[in-house]
Protein backbone atom coordinates (compact mmCIF):
# COMPACT_ATOMS: atom_id res chain seq x y z
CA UNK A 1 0.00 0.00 0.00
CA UNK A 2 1.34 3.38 -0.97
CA UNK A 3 2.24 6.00 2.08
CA UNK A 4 1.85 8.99 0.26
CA UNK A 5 -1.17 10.26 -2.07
CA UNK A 6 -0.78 10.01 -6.42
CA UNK A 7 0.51 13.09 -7.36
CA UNK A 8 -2.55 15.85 -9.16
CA UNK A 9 -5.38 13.30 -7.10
CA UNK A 10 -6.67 16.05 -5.27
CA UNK A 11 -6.19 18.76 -8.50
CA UNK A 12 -8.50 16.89 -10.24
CA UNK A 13 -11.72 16.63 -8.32
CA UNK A 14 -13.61 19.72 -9.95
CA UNK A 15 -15.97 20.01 -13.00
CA UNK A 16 -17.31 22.47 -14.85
CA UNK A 17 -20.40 24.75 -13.91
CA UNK A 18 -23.21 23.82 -16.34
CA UNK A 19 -24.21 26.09 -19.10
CA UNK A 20 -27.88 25.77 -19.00
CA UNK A 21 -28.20 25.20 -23.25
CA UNK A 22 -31.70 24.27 -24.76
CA UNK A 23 -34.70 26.16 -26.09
CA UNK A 24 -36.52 28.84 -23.35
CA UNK A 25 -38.93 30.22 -25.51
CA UNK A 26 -41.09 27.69 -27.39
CA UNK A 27 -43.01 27.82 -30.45
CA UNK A 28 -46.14 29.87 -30.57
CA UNK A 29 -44.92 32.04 -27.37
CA UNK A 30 -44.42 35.67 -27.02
CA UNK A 31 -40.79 37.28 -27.07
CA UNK A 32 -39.85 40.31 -26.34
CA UNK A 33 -36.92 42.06 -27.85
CA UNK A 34 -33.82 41.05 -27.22
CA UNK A 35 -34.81 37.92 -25.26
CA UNK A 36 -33.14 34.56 -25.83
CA UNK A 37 -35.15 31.74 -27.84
CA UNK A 38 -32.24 29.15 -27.34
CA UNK A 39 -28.62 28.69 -26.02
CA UNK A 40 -27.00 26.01 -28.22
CA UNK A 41 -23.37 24.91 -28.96
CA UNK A 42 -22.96 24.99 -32.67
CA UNK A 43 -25.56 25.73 -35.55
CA UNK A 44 -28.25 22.92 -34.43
CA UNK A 45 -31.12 25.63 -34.95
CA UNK A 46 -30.50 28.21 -37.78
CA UNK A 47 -31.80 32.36 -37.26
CA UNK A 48 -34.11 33.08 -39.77
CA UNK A 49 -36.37 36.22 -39.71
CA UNK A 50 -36.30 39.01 -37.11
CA UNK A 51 -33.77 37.23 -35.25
CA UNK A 52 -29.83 37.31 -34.85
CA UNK A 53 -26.93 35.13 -33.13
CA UNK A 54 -24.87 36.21 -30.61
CA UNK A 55 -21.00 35.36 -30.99
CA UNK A 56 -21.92 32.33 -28.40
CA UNK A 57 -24.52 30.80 -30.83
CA UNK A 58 -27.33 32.07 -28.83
CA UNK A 59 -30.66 32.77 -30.94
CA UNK A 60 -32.15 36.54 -29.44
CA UNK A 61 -35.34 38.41 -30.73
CA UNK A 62 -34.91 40.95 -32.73
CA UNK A 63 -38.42 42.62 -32.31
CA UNK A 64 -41.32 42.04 -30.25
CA UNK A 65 -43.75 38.91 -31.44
CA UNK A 66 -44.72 35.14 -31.78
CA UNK A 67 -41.73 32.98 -32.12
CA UNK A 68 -42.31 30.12 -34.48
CA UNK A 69 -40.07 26.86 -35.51
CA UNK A 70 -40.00 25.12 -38.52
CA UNK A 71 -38.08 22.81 -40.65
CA UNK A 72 -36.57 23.69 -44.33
CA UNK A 73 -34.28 22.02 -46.79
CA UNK A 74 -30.94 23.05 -46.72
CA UNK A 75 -27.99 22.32 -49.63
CA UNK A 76 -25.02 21.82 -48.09
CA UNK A 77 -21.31 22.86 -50.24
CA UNK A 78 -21.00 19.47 -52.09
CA UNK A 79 -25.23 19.98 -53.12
CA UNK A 80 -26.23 17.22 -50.61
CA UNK A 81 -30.03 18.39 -49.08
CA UNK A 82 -30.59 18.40 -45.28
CA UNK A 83 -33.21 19.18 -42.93
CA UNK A 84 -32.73 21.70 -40.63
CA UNK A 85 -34.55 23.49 -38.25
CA UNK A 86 -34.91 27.55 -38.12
CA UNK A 87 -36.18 30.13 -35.81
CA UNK A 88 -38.14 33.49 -36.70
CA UNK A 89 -40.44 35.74 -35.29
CA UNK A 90 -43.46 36.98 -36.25
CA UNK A 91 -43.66 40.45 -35.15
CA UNK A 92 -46.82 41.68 -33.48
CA UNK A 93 -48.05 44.74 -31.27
CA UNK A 94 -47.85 43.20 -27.30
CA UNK A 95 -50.19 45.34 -25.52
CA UNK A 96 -50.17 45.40 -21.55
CA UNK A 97 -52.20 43.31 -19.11
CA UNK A 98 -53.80 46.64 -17.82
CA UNK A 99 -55.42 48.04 -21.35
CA UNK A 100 -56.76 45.01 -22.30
CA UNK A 101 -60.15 44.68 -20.76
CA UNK A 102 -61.24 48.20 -21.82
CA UNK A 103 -60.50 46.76 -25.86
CA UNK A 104 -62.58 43.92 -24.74
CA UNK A 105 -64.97 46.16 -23.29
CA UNK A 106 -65.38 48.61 -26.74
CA UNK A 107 -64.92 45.30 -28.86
CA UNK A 108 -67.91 43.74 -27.31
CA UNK A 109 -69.89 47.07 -27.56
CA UNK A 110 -69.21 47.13 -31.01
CA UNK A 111 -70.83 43.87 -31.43
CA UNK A 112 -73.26 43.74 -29.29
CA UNK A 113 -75.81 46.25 -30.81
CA UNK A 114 -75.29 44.96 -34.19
CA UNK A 115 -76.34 41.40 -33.28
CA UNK A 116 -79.56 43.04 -30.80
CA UNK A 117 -80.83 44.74 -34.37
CA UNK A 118 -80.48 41.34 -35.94
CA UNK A 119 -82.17 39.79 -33.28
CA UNK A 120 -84.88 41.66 -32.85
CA UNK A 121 -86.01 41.48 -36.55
CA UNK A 122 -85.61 37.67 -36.49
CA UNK A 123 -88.41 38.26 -33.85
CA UNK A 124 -90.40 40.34 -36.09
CA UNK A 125 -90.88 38.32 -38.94
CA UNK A 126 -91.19 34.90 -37.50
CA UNK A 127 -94.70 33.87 -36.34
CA UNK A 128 -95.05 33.27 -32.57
CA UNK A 129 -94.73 29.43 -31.55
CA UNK A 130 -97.83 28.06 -30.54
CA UNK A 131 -97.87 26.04 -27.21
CA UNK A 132 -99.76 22.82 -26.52
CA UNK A 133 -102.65 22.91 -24.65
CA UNK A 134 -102.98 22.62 -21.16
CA UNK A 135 -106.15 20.65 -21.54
CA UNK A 136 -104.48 17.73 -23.36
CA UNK A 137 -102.27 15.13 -21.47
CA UNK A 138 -99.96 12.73 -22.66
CA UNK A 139 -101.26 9.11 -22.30
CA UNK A 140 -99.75 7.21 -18.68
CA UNK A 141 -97.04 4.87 -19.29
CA UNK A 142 -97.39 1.22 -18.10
CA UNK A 143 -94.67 0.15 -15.70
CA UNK A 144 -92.62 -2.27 -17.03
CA UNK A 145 -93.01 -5.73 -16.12
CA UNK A 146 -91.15 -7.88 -13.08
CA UNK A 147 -88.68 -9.61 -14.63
CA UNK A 148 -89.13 -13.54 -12.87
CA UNK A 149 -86.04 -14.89 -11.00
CA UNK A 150 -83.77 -17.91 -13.21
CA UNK A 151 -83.97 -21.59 -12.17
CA UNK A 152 -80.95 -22.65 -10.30
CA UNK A 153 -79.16 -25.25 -12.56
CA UNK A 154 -78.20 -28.48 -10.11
CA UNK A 155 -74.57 -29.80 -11.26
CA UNK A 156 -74.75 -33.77 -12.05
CA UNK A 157 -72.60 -35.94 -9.88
């Protein structure tokens, strides 16, 4: 048995702190500007429109919208096709939390007294439904009859 230690045993006990790579804004999600849609090593998703890479590979927004995936056909130097999948956003206006129930509110007001005109000459024009008479009554029903218990089959010896 050895007395002393192997030399570098103890210099070689540490790793490295994890980097934390992978998508973090999914398809059909809202970015902002400037937020990142993936940390990757290497090209393994490809920036399409309203997007850039950073010098660490990272995909960022480039404008406000819905970030969407997809797959295309790329030819490589020697003309061989590959599949590959991209990243762009589709820019649209984000509007805060706080003005969006007074939209909903002058949306709905909007529609609302359109559909009440519409309604209300539906009403007009169609003839009133008549009810049935309260005189008339619907025949009784019979109660159904007692079903009669099975005969107990005795096994043969």
């Amino acid at each position: 048995m050895a007395h002393k230690k192997a030399a570098w045993s103890a210099k070689n006990l540490r790793d490295s702190q994890p980097k934390f790579r992978g998508v973090k804004i999914f398809g059909w999600q809202i970015a902002k500007a400037w937020n990142i849609i993936v940390r990757q090593c290497g090209n393994k998703y490809e920036a399409w429109k309203n997007v850039y890479v950073s010098n660490d590979f990272s995909i960022h927004a480039n404008v406000d919208g819905v970030v969407r995936f997809s797959k295309t056909n790329k030819v490589r130097f020697d003309w061989r096709k590959y599949l590959k999948t991209v990243v762009n956003v589709d820019p649209c206006d984000i509007t805060p939390k706080a003005k969006a129930p007074k939209a909903k509110k002058e949306v709905a007001a909007k529609v609302e007294k359109p559909v009440a005109k519409a309604v209300e000459k539906v009403e007009k024009k169609a003839p009133a439904a008549k009810k049935p008479a309260a005189d008339k009554e619907a025949p009784a029903k019979k109660a159904p009859a007692a079903k009669k218990p099975a005969a107990k089959k005795v096994a043969k010896k």
